[in-house]
C-alpha atoms as a PDB file:
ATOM      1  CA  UNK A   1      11.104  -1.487  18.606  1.00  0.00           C
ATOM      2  CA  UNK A   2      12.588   0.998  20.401  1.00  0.00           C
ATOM      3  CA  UNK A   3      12.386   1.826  24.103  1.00  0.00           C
ATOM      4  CA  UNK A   4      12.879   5.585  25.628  1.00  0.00           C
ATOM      5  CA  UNK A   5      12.184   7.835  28.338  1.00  0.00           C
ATOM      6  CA  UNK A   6       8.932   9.848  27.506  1.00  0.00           C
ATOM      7  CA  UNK A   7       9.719  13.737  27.809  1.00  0.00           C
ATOM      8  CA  UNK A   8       6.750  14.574  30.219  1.00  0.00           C
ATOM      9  CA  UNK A   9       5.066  16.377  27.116  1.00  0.00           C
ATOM     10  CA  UNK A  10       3.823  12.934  25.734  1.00  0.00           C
ATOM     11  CA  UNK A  11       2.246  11.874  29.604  1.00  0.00           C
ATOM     12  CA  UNK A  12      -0.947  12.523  28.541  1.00  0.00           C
ATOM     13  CA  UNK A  13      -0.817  10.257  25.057  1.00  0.00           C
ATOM     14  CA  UNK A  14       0.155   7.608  27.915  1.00  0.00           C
ATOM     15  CA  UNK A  15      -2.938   8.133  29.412  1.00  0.00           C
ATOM     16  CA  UNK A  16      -4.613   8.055  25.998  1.00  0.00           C
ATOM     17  CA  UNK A  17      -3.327   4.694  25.597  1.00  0.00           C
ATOM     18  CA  UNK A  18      -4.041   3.356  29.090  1.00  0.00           C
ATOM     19  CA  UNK A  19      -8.010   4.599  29.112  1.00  0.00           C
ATOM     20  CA  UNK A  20      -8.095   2.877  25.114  1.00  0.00           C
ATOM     21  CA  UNK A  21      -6.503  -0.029  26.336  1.00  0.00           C
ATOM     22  CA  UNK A  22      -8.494  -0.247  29.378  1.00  0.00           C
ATOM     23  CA  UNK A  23     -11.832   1.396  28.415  1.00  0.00           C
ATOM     24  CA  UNK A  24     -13.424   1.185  32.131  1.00  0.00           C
ATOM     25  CA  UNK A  25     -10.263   3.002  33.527  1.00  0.00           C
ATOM     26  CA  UNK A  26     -11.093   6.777  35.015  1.00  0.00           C
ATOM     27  CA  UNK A  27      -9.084   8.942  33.263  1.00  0.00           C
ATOM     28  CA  UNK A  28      -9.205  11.533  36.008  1.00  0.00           C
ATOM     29  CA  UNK A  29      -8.174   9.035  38.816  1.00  0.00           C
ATOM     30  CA  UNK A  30      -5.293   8.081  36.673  1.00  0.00           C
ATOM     31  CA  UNK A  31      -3.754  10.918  36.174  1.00  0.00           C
ATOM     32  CA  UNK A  32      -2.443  11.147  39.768  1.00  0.00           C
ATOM     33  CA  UNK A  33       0.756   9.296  39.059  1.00  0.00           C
ATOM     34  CA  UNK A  34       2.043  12.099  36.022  1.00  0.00           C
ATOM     35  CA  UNK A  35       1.023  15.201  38.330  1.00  0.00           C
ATOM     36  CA  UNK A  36       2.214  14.516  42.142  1.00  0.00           C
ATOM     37  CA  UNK A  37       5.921  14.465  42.908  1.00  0.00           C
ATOM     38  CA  UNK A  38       6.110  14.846  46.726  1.00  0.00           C
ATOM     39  CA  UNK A  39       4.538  11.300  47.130  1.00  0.00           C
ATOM     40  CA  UNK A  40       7.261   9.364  45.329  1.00  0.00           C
ATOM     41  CA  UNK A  41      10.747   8.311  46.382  1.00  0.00           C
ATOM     42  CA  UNK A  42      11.533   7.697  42.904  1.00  0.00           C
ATOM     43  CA  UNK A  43       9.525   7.317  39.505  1.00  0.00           C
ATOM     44  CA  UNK A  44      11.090   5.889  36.171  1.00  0.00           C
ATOM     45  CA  UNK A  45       8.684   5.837  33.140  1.00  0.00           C
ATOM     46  CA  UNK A  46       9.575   4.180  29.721  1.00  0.00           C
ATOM     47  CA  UNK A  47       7.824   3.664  26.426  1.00  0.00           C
ATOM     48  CA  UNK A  48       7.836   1.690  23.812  1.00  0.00           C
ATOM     49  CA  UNK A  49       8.294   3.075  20.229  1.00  0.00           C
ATOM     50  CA  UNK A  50       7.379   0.730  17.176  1.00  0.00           C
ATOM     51  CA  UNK A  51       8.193   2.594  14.584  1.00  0.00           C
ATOM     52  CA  UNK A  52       6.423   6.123  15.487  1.00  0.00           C
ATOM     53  CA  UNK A  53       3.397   4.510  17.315  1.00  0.00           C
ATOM     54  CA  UNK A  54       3.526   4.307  20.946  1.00  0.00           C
ATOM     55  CA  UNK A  55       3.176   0.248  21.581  1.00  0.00           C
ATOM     56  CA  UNK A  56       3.487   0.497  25.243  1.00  0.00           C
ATOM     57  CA  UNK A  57       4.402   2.045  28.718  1.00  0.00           C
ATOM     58  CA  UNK A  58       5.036   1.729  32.133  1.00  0.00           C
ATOM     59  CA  UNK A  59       6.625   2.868  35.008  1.00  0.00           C
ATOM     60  CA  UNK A  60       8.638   2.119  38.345  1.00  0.00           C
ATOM     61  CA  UNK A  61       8.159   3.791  41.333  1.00  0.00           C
ATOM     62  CA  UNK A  62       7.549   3.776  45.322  1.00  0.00           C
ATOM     63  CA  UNK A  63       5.020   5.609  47.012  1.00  0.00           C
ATOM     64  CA  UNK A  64       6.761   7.176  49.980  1.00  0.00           C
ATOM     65  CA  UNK A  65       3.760   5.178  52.514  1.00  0.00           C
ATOM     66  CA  UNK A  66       4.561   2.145  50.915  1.00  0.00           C
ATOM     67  CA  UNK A  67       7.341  -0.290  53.422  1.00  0.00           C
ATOM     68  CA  UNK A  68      10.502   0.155  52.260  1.00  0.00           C
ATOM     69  CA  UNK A  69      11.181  -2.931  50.577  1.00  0.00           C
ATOM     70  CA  UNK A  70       8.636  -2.244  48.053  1.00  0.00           C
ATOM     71  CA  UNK A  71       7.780  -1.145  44.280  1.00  0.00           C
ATOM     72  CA  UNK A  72       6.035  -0.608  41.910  1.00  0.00           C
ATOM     73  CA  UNK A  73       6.328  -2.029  38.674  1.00  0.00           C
ATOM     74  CA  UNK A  74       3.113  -2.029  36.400  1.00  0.00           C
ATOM     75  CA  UNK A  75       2.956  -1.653  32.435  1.00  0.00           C
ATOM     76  CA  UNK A  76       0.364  -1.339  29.389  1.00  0.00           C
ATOM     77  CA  UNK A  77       0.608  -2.893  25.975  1.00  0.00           C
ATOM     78  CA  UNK A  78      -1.426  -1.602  22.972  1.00  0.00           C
ATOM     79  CA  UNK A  79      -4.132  -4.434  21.801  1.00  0.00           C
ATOM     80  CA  UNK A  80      -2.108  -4.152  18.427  1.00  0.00           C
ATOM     81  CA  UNK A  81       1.454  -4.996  20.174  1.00  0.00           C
ATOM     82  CA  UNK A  82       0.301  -7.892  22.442  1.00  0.00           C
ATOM     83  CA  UNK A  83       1.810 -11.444  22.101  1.00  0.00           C
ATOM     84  CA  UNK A  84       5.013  -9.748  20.401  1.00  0.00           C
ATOM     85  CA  UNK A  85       7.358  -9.648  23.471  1.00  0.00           C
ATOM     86  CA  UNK A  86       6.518  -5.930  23.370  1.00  0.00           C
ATOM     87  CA  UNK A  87       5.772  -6.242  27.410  1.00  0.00           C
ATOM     88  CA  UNK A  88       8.873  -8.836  27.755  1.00  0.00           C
ATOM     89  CA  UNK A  89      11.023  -6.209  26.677  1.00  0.00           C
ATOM     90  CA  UNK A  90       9.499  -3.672  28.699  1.00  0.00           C
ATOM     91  CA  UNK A  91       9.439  -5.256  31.782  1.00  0.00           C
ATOM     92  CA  UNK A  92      13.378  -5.804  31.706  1.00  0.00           C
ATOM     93  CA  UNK A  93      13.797  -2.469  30.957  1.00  0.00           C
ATOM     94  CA  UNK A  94      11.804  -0.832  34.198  1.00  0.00           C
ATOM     95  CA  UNK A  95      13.116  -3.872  36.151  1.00  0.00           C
ATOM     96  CA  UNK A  96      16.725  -2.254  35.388  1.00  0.00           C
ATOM     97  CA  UNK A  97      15.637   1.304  36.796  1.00  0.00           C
ATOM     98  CA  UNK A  98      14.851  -0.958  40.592  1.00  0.00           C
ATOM     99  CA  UNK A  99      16.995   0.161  43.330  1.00  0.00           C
ATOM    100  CA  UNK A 100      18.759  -3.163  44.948  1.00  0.00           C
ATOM    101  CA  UNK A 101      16.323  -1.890  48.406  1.00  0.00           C
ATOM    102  CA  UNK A 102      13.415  -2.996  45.860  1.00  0.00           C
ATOM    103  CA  UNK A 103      12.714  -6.382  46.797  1.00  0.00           C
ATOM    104  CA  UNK A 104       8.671  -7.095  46.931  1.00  0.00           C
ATOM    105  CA  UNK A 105       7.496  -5.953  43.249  1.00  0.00           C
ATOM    106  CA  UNK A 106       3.573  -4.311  43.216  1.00  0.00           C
ATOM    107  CA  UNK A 107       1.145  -3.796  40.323  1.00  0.00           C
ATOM    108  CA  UNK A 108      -2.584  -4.539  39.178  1.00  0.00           C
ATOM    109  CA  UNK A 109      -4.649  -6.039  36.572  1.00  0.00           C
ATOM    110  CA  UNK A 110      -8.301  -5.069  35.651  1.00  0.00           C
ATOM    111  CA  UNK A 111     -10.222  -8.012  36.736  1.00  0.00           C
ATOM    112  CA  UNK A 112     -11.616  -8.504  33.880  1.00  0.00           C
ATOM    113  CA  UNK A 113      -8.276  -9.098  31.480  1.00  0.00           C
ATOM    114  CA  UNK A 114      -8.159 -12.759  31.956  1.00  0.00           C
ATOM    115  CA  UNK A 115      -5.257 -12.953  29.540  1.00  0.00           C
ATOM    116  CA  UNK A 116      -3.180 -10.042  30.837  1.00  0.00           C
ATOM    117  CA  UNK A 117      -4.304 -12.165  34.708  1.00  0.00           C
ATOM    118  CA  UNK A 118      -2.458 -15.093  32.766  1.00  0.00           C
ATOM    119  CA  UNK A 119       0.756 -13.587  31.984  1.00  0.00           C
ATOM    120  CA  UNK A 120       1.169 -11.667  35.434  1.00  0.00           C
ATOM    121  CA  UNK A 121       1.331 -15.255  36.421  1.00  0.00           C
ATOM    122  CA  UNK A 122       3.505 -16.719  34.283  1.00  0.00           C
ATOM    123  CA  UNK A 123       6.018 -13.972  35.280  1.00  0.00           C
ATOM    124  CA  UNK A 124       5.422 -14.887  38.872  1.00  0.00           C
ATOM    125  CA  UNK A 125       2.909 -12.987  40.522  1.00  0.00           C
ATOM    126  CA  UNK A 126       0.166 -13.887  42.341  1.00  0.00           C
ATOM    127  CA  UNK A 127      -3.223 -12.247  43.332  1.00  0.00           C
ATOM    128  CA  UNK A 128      -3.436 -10.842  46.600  1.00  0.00           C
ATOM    129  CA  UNK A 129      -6.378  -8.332  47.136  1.00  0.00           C
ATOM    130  CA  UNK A 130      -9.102  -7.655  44.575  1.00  0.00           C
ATOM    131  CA  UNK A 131     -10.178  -3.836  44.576  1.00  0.00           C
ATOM    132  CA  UNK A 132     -13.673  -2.646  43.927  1.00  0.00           C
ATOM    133  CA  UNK A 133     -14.641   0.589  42.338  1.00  0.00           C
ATOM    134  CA  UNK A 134     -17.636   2.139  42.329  1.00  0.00           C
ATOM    135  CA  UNK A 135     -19.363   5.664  41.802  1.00  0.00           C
ATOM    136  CA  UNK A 136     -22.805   7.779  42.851  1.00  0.00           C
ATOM    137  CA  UNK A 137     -24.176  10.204  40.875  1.00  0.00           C
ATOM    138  CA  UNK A 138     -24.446  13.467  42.709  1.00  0.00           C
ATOM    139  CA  UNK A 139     -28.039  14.140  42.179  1.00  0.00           C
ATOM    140  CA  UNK A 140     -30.960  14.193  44.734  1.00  0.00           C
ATOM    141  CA  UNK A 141     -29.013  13.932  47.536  1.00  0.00           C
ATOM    142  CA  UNK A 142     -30.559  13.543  51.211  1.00  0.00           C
ATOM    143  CA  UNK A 143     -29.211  15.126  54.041  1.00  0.00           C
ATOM    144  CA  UNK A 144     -27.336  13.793  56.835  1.00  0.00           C
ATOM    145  CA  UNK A 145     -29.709  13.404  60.347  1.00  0.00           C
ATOM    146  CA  UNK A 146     -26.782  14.207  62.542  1.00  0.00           C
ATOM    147  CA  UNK A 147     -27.581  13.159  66.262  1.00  0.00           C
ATOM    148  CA  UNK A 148     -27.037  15.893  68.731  1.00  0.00           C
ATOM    149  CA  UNK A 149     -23.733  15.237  69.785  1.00  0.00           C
ATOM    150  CA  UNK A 150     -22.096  14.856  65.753  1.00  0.00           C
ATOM    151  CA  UNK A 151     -20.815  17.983  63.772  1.00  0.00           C
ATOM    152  CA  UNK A 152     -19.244  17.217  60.618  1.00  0.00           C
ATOM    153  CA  UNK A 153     -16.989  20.382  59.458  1.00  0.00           C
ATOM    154  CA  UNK A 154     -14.973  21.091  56.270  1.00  0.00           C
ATOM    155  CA  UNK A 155     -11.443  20.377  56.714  1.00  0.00           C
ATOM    156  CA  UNK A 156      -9.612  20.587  53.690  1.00  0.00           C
ATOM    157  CA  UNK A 157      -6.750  22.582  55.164  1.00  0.00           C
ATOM    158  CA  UNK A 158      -6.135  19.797  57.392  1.00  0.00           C
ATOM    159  CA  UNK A 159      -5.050  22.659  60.307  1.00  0.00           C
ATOM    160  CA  UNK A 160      -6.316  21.321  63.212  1.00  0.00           C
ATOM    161  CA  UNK A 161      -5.813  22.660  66.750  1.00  0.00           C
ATOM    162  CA  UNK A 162      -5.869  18.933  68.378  1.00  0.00           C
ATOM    163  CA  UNK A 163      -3.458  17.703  65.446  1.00  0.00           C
ATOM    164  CA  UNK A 164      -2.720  14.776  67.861  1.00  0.00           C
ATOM    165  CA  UNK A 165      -5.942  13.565  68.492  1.00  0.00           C
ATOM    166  CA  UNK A 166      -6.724  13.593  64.705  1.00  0.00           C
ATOM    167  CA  UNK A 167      -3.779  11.745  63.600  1.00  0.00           C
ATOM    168  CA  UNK A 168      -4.246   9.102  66.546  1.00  0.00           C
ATOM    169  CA  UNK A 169      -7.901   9.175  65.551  1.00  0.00           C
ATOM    170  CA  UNK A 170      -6.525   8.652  61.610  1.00  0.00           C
ATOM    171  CA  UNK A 171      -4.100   5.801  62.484  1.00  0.00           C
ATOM    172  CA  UNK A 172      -6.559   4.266  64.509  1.00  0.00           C
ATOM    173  CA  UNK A 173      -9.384   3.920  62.012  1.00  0.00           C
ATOM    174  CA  UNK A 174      -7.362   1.834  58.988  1.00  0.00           C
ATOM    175  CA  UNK A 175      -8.270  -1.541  59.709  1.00  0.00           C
ATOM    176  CA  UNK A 176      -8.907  -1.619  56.141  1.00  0.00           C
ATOM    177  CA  UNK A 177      -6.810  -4.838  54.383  1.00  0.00           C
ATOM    178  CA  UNK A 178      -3.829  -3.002  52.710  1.00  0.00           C
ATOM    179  CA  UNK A 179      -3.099  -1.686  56.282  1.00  0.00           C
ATOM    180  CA  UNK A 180      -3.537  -4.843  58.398  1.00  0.00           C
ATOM    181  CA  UNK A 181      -1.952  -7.376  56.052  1.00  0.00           C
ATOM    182  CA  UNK A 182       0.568  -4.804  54.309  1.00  0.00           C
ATOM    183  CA  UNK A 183       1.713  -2.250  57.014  1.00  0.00           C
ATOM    184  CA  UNK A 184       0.074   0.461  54.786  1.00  0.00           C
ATOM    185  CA  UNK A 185      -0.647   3.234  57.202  1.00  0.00           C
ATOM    186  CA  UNK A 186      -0.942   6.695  56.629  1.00  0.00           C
ATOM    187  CA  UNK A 187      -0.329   9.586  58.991  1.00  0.00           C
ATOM    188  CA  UNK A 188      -1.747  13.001  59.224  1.00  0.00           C
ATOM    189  CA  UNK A 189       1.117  14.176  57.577  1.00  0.00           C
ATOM    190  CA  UNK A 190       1.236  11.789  54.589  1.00  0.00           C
ATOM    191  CA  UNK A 191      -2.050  13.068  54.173  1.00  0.00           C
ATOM    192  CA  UNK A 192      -0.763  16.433  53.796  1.00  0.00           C
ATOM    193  CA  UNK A 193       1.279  15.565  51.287  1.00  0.00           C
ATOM    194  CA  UNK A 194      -1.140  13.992  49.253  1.00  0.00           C
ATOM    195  CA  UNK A 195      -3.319  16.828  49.408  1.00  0.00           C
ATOM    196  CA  UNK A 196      -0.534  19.507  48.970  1.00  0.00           C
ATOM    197  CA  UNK A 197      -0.294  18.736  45.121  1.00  0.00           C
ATOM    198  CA  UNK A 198      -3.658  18.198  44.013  1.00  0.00           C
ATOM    199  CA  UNK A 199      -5.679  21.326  42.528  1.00  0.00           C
ATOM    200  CA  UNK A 200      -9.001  20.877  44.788  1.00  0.00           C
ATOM    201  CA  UNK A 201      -8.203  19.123  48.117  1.00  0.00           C
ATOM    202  CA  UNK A 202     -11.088  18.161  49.806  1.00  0.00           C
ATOM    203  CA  UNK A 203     -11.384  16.925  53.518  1.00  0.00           C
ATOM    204  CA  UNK A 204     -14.342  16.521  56.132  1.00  0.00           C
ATOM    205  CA  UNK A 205     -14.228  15.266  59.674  1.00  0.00           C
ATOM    206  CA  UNK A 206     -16.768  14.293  61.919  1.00  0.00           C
ATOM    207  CA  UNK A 207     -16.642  15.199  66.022  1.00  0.00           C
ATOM    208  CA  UNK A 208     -18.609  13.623  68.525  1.00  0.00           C
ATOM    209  CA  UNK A 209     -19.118  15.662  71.444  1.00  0.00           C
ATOM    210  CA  UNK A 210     -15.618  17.326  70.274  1.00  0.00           C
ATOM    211  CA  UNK A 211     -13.550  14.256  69.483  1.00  0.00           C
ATOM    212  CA  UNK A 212     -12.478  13.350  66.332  1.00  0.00           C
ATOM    213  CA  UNK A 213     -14.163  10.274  64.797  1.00  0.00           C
ATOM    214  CA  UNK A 214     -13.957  10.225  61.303  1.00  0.00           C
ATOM    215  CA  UNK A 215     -12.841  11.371  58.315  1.00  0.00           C
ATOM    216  CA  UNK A 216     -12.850  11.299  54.304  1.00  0.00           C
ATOM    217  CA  UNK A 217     -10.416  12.508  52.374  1.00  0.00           C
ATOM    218  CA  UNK A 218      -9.460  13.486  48.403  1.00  0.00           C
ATOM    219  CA  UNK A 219      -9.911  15.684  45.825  1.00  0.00           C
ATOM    220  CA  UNK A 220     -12.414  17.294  43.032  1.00  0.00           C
ATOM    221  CA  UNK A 221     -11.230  16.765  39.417  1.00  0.00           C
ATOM    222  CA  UNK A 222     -12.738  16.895  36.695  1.00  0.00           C
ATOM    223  CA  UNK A 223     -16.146  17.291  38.065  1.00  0.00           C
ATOM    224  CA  UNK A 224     -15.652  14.273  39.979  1.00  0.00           C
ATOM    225  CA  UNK A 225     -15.277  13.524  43.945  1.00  0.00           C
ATOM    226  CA  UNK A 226     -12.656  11.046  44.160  1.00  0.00           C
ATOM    227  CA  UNK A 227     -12.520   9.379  47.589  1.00  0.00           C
ATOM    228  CA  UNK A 228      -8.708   8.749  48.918  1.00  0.00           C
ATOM    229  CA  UNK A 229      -9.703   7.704  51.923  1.00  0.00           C
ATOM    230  CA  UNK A 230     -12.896   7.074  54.646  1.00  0.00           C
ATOM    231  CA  UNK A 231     -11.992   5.836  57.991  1.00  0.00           C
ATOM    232  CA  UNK A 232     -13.586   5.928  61.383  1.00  0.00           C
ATOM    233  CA  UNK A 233     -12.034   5.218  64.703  1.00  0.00           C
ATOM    234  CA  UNK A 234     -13.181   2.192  66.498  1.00  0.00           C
ATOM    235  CA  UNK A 235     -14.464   3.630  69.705  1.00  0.00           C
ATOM    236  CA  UNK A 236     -16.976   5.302  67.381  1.00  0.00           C
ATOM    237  CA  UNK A 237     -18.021   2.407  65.433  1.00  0.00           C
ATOM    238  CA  UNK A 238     -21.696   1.013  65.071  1.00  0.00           C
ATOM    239  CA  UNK A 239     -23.297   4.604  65.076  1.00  0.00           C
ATOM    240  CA  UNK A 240     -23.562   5.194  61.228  1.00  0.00           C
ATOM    241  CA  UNK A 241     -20.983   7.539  61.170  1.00  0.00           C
ATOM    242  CA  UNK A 242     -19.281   6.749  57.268  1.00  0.00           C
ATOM    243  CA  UNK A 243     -22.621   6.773  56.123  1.00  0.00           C
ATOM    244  CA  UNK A 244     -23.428  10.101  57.824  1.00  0.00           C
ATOM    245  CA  UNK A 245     -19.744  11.376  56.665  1.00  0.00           C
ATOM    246  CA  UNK A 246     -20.535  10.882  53.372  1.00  0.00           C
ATOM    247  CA  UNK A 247     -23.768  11.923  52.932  1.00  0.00           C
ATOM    248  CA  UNK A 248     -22.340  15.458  54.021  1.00  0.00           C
ATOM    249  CA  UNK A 249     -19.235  15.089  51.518  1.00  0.00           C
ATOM    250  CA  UNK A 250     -21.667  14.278  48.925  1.00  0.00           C
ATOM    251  CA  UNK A 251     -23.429  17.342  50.065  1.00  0.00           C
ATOM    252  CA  UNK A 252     -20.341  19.476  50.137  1.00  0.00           C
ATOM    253  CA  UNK A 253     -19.034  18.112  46.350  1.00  0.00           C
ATOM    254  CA  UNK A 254     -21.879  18.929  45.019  1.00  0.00           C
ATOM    255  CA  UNK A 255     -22.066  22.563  45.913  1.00  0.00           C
ATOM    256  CA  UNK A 256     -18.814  22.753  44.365  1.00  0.00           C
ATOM    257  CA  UNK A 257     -19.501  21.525  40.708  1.00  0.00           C
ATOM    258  CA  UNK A 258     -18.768  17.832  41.446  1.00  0.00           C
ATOM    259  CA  UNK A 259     -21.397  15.617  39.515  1.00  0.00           C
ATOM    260  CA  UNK A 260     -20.790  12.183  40.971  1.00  0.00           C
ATOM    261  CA  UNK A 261     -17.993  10.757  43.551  1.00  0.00           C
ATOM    262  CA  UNK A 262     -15.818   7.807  42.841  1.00  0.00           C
ATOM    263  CA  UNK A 263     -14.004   5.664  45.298  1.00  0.00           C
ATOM    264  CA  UNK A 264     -11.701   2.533  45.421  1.00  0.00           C
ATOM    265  CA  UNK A 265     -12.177  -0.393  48.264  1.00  0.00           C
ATOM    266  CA  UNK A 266     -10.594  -3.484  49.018  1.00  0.00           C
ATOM    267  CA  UNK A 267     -13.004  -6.651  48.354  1.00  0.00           C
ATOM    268  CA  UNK A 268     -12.994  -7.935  51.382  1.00  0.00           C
ATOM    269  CA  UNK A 269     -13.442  -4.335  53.206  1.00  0.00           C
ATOM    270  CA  UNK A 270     -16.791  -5.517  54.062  1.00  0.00           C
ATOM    271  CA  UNK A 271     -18.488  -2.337  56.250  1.00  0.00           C
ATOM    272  CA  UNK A 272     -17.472   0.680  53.645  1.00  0.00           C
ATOM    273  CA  UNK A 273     -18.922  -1.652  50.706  1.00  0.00           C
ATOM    274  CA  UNK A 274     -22.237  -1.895  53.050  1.00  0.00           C
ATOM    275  CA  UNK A 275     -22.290   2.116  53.330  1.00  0.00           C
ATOM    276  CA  UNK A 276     -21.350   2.813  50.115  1.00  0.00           C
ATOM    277  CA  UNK A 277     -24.593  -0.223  48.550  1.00  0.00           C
ATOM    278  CA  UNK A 278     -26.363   1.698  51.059  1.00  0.00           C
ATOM    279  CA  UNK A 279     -26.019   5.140  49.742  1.00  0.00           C
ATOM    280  CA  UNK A 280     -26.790   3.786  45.920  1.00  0.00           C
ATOM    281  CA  UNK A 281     -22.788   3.222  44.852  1.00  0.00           C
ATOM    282  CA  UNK A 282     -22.798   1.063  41.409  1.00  0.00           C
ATOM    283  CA  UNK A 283     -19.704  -1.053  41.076  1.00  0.00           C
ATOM    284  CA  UNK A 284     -17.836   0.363  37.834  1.00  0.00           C
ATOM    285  CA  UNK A 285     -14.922  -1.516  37.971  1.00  0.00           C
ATOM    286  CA  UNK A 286     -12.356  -3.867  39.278  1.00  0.00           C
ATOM    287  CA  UNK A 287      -8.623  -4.564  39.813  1.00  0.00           C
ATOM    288  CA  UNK A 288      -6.348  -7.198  41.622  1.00  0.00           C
ATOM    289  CA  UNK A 289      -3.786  -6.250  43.315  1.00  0.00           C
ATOM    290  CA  UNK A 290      -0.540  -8.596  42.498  1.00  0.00           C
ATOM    291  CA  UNK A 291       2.529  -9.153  43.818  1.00  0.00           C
ATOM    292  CA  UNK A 292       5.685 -10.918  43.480  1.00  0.00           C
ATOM    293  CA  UNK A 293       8.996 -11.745  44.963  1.00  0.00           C
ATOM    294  CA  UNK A 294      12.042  -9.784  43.558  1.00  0.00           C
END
């Protein structure tokens, strides 16, 4: 067994092994940790050689909207190489490449790998949010029945002459779970970032009567929308506005070769699970979110 650090050549084998591994894993929504750089502090991958076959892989890193104090520190093992202390070694390895700041250690398990569930545990994490993915297919799509005072406008640019109001309109709409029990809040500008480095940024925002009110963010890839983020501001809540949002993005997506759209909530993130049942989103997947002490 021999562990290295992959020359970025090999990244997509990794992903090879993570969608085998992990058959219900989107390869396209993966592939966001290999290709951005401006969103990480730091990011340490190592793999695991037996012999010439690649047994496993993983990766530290932090997310530059993630608190301070935090990591990331998630791996995959090969079916073949489980129960071998393949992911034992592993973990001691990325564990090494932690700055002394990292103290609160992140990761996830698909919700359906009861064993990989069990060892998580046994090394000391715990579960603490459950995230649901699901997906539309892009076809027969209705359109939105705006009331009089709604535009929604294309906003991938994210160049907006009331930048303030946006951004106060942004912060003000993630009540979502990873913000209110985690401190997970992004800004205008994060979102910039984000979208800075992917190949097809996408971005819509509804107004009402000129104010912002809500917005969806993310990217096309692949043929696929994939949904970042959908918030809406509180003072415009109870008028339908996600659902009218995204009946536009779907809209929008569409036009420009997407075939379905594919989004990530938190379990307990009751009204965007409504909208998205609503709107004829299949759950495809499933992953808690764990955590441990350092």
């Amino acid at each position: 067994m021999q562990i290295t650090t992959p020359d970025p050549a090999t990244y997509s084998a990794l992903l090879d092994l993570e969608v085998t591994r992990l058959p219900r894993t989107e390869r396209a929504a993966s592939a966001w940790l290999f290709e951005a750089s401006q969103m990480w502090e730091y990011r340490h991958f190592r793999t695991v050689l037996v012999g010439d076959e690649l047994a496993a892989w993983g990766f530290t890193a932090r997310p530059i909207f993630f608190p301070p104090d935090w990591a990331i520190l998630h791996l995959i093992v090969a079916a073949a190489h489980e129960g071998r202390g393949v992911g034992t070694a592993l973990r001691a390895e990325l564990t090494a490449t932690l700055p002394d700041a990292a103290r609160v250690l992140a990761s996830r398990v698909d919700d359906l790998e009861e064993r990989s569930l069990a060892v998580a545990k046994h090394w000391g994490y715990r579960v603490e949010q459950h995230g649901i993915v699901s997906e539309l297919p892009l076809v027969d799509l209705p359109e939105p029945d705006l009331p009089p005072d709604v535009t929604i406008e294309d906003v991938a640019p994210l160049d907006f002459a009331d930048e303030d109001a946006v951004d106060a309109m942004l912060v003000d709409s993630q009540t979502n779970p990873e913000a209110v029990q985690d401190g997970i809040v992004s800004r205008l500008a994060d979102v910039r970032t984000e979208l800075s480095e992917v190949g097809r940024p996408f971005a819509v925002l509804a107004r009402v009567a000129g104010a912002p009110a809500a917005i969806i963010t993310g990217e096309i890839k692949d043929g696929i929308l994939l949904i970042h983020y959908t918030g809406v501001g509180r003072a415009h809540r109870g008028r339908g506005l996600a659902l009218l949002l995204k009946q536009d993005a779907h809209l929008r997506a569409a036009a420009a070769g997407a075939t379905r759209s594919y989004t990530t909530n938190e379990a307990a993130n009751a009204g965007i699970r409504h909208v998205n049942a609503k709107l004829g989103y299949q759950i495809v997947t499933g992953d808690y979110r764990i955590r441990r002490e350092r």
